[in-house]
C-alpha atoms as a PDB file:
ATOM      1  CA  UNK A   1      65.466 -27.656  34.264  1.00  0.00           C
ATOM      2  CA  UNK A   2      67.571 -25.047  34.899  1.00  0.00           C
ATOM      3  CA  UNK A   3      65.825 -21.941  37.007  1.00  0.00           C
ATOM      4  CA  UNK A   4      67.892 -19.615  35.531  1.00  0.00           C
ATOM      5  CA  UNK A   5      66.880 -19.663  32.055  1.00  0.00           C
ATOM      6  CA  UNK A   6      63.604 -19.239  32.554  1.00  0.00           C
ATOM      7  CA  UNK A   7      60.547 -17.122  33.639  1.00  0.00           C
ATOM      8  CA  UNK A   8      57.674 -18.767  35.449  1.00  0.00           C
ATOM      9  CA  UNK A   9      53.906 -17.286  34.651  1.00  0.00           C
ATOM     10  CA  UNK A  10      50.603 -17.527  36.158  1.00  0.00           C
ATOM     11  CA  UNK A  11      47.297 -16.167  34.729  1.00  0.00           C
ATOM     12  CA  UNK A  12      44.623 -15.553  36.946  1.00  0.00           C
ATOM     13  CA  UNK A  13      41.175 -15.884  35.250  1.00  0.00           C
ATOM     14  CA  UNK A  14      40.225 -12.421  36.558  1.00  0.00           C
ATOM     15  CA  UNK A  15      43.880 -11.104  34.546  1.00  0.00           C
ATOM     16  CA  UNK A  16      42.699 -13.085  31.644  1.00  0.00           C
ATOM     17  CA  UNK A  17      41.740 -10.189  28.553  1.00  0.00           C
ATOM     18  CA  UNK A  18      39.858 -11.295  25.971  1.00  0.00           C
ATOM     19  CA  UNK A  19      40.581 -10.041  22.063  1.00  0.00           C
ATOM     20  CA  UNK A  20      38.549  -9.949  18.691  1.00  0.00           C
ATOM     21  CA  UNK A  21      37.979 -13.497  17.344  1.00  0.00           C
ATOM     22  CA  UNK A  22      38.670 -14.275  14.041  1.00  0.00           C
ATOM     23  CA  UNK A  23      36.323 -16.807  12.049  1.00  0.00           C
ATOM     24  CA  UNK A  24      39.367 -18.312   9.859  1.00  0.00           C
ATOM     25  CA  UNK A  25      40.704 -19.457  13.277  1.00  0.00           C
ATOM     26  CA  UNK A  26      39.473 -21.972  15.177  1.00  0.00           C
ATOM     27  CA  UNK A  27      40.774 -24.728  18.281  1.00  0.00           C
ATOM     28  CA  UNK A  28      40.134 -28.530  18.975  1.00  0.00           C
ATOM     29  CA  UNK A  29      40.487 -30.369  22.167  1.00  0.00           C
ATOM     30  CA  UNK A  30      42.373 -33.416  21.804  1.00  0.00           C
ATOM     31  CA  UNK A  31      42.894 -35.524  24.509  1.00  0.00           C
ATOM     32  CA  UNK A  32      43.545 -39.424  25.185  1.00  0.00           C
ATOM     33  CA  UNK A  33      40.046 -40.432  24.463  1.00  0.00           C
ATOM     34  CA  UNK A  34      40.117 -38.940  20.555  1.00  0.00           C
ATOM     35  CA  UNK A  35      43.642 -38.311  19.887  1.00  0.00           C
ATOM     36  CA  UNK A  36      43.603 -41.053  17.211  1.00  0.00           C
ATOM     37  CA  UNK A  37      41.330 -39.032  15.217  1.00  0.00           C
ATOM     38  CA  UNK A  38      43.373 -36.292  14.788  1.00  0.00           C
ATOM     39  CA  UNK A  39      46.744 -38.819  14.168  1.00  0.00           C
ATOM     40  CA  UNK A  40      47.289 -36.500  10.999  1.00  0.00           C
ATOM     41  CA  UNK A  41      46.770 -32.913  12.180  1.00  0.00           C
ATOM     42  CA  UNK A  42      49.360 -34.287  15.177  1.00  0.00           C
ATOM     43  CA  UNK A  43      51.485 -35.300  12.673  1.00  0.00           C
ATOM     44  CA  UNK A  44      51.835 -31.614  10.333  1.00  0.00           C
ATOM     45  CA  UNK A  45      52.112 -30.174  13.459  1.00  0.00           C
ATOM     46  CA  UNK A  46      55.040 -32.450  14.891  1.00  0.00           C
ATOM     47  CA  UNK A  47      56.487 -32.005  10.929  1.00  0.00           C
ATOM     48  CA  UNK A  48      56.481 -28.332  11.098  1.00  0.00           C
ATOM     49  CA  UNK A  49      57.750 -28.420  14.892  1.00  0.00           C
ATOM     50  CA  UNK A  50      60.852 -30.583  13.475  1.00  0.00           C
ATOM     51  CA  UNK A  51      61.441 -28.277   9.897  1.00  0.00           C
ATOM     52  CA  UNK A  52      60.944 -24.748  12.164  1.00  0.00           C
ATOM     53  CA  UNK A  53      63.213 -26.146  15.037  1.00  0.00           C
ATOM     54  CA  UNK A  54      65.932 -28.488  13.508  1.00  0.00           C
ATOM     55  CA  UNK A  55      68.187 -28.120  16.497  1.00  0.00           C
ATOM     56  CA  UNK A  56      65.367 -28.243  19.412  1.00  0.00           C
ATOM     57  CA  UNK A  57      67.154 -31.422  21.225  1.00  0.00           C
ATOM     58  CA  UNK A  58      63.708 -31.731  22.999  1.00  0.00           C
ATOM     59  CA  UNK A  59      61.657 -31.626  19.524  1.00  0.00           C
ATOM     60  CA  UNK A  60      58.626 -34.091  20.515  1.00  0.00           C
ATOM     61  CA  UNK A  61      58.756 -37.485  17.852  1.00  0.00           C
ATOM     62  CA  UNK A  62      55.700 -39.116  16.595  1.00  0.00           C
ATOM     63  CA  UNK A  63      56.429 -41.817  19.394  1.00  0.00           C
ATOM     64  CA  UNK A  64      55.863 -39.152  22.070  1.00  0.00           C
ATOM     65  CA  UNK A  65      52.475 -38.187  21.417  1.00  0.00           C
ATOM     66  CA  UNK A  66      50.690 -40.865  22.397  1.00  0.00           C
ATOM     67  CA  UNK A  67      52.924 -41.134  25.921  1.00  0.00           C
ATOM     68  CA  UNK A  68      51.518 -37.667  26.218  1.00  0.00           C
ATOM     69  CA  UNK A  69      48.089 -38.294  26.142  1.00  0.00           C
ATOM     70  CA  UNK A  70      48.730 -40.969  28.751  1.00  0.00           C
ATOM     71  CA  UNK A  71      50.048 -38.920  31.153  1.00  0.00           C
ATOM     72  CA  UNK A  72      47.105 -37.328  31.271  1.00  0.00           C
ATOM     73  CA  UNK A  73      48.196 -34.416  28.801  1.00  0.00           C
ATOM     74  CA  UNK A  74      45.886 -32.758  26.473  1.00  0.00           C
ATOM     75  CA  UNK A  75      46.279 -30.861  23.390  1.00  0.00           C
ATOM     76  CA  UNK A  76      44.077 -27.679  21.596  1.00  0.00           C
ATOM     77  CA  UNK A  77      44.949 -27.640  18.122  1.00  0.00           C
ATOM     78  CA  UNK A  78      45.129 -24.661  16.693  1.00  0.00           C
ATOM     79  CA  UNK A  79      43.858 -24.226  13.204  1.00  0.00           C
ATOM     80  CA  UNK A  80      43.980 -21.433  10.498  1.00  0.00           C
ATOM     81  CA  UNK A  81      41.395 -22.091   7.478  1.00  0.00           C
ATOM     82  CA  UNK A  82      40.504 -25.832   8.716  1.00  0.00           C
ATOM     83  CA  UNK A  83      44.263 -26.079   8.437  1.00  0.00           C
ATOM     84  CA  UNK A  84      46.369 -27.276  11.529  1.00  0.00           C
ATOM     85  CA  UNK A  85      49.147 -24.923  12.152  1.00  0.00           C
ATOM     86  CA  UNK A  86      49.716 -25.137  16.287  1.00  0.00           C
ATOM     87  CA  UNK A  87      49.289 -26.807  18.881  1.00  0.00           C
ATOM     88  CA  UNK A  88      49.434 -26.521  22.789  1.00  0.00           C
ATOM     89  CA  UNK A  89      49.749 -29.122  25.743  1.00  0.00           C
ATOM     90  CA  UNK A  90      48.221 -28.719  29.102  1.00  0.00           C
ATOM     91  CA  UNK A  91      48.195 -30.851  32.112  1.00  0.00           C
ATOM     92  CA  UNK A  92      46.297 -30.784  35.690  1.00  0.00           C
ATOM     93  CA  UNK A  93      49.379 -31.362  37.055  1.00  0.00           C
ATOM     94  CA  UNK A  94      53.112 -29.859  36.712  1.00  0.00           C
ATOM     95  CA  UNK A  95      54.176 -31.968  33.265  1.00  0.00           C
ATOM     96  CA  UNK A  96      57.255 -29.845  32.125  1.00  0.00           C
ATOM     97  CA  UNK A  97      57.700 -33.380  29.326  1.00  0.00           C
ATOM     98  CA  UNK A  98      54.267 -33.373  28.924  1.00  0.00           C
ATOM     99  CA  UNK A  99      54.700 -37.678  29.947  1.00  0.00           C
ATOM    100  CA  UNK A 100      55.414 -37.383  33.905  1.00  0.00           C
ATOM    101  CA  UNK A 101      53.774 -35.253  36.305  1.00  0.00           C
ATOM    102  CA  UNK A 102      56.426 -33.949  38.777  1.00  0.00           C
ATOM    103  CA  UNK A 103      54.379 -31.479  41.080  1.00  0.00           C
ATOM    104  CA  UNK A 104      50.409 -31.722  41.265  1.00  0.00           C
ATOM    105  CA  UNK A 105      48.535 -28.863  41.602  1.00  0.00           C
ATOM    106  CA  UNK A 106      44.918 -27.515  42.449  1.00  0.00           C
ATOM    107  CA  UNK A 107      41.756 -28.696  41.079  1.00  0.00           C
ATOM    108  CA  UNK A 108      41.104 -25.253  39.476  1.00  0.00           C
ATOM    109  CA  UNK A 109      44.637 -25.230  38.203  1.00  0.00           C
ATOM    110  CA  UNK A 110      46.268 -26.296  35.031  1.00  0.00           C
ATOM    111  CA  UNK A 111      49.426 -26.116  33.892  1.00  0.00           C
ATOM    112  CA  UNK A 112      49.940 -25.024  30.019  1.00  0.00           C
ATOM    113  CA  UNK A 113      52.655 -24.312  27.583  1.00  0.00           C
ATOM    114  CA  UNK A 114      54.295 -26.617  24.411  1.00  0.00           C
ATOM    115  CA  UNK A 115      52.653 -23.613  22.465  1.00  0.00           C
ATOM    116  CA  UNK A 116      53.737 -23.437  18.803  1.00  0.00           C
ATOM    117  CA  UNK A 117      52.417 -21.868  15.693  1.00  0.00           C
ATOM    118  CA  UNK A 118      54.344 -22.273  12.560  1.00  0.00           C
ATOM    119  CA  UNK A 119      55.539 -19.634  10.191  1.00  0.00           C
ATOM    120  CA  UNK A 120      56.106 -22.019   7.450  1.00  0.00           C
ATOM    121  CA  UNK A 121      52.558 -21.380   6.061  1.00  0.00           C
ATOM    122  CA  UNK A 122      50.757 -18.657   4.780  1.00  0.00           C
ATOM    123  CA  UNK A 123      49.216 -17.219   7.892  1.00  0.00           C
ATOM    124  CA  UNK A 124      48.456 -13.906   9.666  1.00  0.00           C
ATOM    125  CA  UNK A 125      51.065 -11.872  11.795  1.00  0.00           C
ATOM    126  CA  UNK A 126      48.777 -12.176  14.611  1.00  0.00           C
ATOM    127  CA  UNK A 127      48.019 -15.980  14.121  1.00  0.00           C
ATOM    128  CA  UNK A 128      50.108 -16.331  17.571  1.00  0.00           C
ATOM    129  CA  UNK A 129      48.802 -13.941  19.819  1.00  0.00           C
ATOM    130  CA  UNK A 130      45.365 -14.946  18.960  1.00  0.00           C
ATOM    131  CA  UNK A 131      46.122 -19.112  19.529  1.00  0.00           C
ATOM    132  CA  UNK A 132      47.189 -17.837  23.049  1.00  0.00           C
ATOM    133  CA  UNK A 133      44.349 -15.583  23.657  1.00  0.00           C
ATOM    134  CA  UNK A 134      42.100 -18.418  22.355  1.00  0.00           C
ATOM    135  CA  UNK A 135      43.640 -21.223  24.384  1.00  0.00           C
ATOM    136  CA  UNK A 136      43.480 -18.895  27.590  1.00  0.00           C
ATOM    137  CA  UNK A 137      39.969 -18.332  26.906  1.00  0.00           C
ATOM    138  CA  UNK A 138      39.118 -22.454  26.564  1.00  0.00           C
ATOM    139  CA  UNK A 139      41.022 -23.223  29.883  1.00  0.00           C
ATOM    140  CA  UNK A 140      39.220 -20.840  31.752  1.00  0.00           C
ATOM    141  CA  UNK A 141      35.708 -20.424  30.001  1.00  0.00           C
ATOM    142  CA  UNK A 142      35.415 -23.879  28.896  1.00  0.00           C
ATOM    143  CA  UNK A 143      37.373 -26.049  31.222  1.00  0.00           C
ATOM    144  CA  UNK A 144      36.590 -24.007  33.949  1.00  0.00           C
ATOM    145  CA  UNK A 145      39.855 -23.412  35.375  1.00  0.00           C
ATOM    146  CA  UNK A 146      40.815 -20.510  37.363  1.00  0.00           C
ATOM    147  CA  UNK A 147      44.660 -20.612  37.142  1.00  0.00           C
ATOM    148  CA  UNK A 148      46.804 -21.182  34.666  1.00  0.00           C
ATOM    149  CA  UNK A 149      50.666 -22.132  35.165  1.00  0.00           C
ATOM    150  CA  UNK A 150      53.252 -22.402  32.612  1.00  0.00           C
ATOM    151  CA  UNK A 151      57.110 -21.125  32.062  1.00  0.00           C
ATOM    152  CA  UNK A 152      59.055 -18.745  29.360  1.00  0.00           C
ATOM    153  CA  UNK A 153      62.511 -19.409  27.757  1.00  0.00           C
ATOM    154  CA  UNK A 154      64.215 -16.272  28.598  1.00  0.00           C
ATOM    155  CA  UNK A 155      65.673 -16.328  25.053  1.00  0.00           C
ATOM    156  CA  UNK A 156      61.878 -16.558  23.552  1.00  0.00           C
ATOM    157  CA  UNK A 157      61.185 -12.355  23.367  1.00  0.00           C
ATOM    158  CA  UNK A 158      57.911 -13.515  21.485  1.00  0.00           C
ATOM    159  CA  UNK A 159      56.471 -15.751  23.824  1.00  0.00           C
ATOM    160  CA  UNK A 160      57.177 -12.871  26.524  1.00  0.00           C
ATOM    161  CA  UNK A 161      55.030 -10.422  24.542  1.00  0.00           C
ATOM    162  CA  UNK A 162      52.245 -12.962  23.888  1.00  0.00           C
ATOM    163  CA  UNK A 163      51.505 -14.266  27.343  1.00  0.00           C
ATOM    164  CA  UNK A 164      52.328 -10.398  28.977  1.00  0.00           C
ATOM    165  CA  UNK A 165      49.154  -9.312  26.110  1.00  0.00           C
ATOM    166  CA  UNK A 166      47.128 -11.820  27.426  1.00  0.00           C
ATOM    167  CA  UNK A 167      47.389 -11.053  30.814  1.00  0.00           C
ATOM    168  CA  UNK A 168      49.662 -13.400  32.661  1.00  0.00           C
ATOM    169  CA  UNK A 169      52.594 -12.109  35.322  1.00  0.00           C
ATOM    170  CA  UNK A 170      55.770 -14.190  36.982  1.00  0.00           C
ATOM    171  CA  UNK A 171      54.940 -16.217  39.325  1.00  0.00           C
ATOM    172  CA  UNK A 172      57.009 -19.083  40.591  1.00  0.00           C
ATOM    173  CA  UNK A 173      55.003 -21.913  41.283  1.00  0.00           C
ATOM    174  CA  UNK A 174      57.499 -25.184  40.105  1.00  0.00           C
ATOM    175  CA  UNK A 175      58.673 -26.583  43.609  1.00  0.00           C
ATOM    176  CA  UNK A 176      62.485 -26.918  43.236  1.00  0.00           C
END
């Protein structure tokens, strides 16, 4: 990983702002246990990470997602209309692969990112911001974590705007 390129983040849950919700949205927790019940929302998800991204060297294949799970990874699926358009991984420990752990962190921390929502459907402009604000709001409501971790492309202007909305600031946290 190269320090340079990239911005690290940290929400505190007191930082964390909360938005309108949206009955046409909606998130599932998938996680080791259940993942093979949701092998085909995985799957359109991985599909549209692969047609939106051809040149992402990094682009998860369907081989990865079960090494993710394994690692202790989880995913919340993001869905618009009962249809899956996102996801986003999270780990209790520093998983910048999402399959090893390389740093491990508080039991009230988590550490979050893989977020994608495709614009190769039909969807609202907002569909993004609101899958963060949502996911923010399961980690720390529902979870019951207190921190959240996670790192920005400097390239990626959008995922800057999102995460600033929702409340998060730079923090470096990744031990180098």
């Amino acid at each position: 990983m190269d320090f340079d390129k990239i911005t690290q983040i940290r929400l505190l849950k007191e930082d964390y702002k909360i938005f309108e919700r949206y009955p046409h949205y909606k998130i599932v927790y998938i996680d080791k246990k259940n993942y093979l019940q949701y092998t085909n929302e995985l799957q359109t998800v991985n599909e549209y990470v692969n047609k939106q991204l051809p040149n992402w060297q990094e682009s998860p294949t369907h081989n990865d997602i079960p090494e993710r799970f394994n690692c202790n990874s989880h995913c919340l699926m993001f869905f618009y209309k009962d249809n899956p358009i996102g996801w986003n991984w999270s780990n209790p420990n520093v998983s910048i692969d999402w399959k090893n752990s390389i740093q491990e962190l508080l039991d009230d921390e988590l550490y979050a990112g893989g977020c994608f929502v495709t614009n190769l459907v039909k969807r609202p402009a907002n569909a993004g911001l609101i899958n963060y604000n949502m996911i923010f709001e399961y980690y720390l409501e529902v979870m019951g974590y207190n921190v959240i971790y996670g790192y920005i492309d400097n390239w990626n202007k959008a995922a800057f705007r999102v995460n600033y909305e929702n409340g998060l600031k730079p923090y470096n946290f990744i031990n180098e």
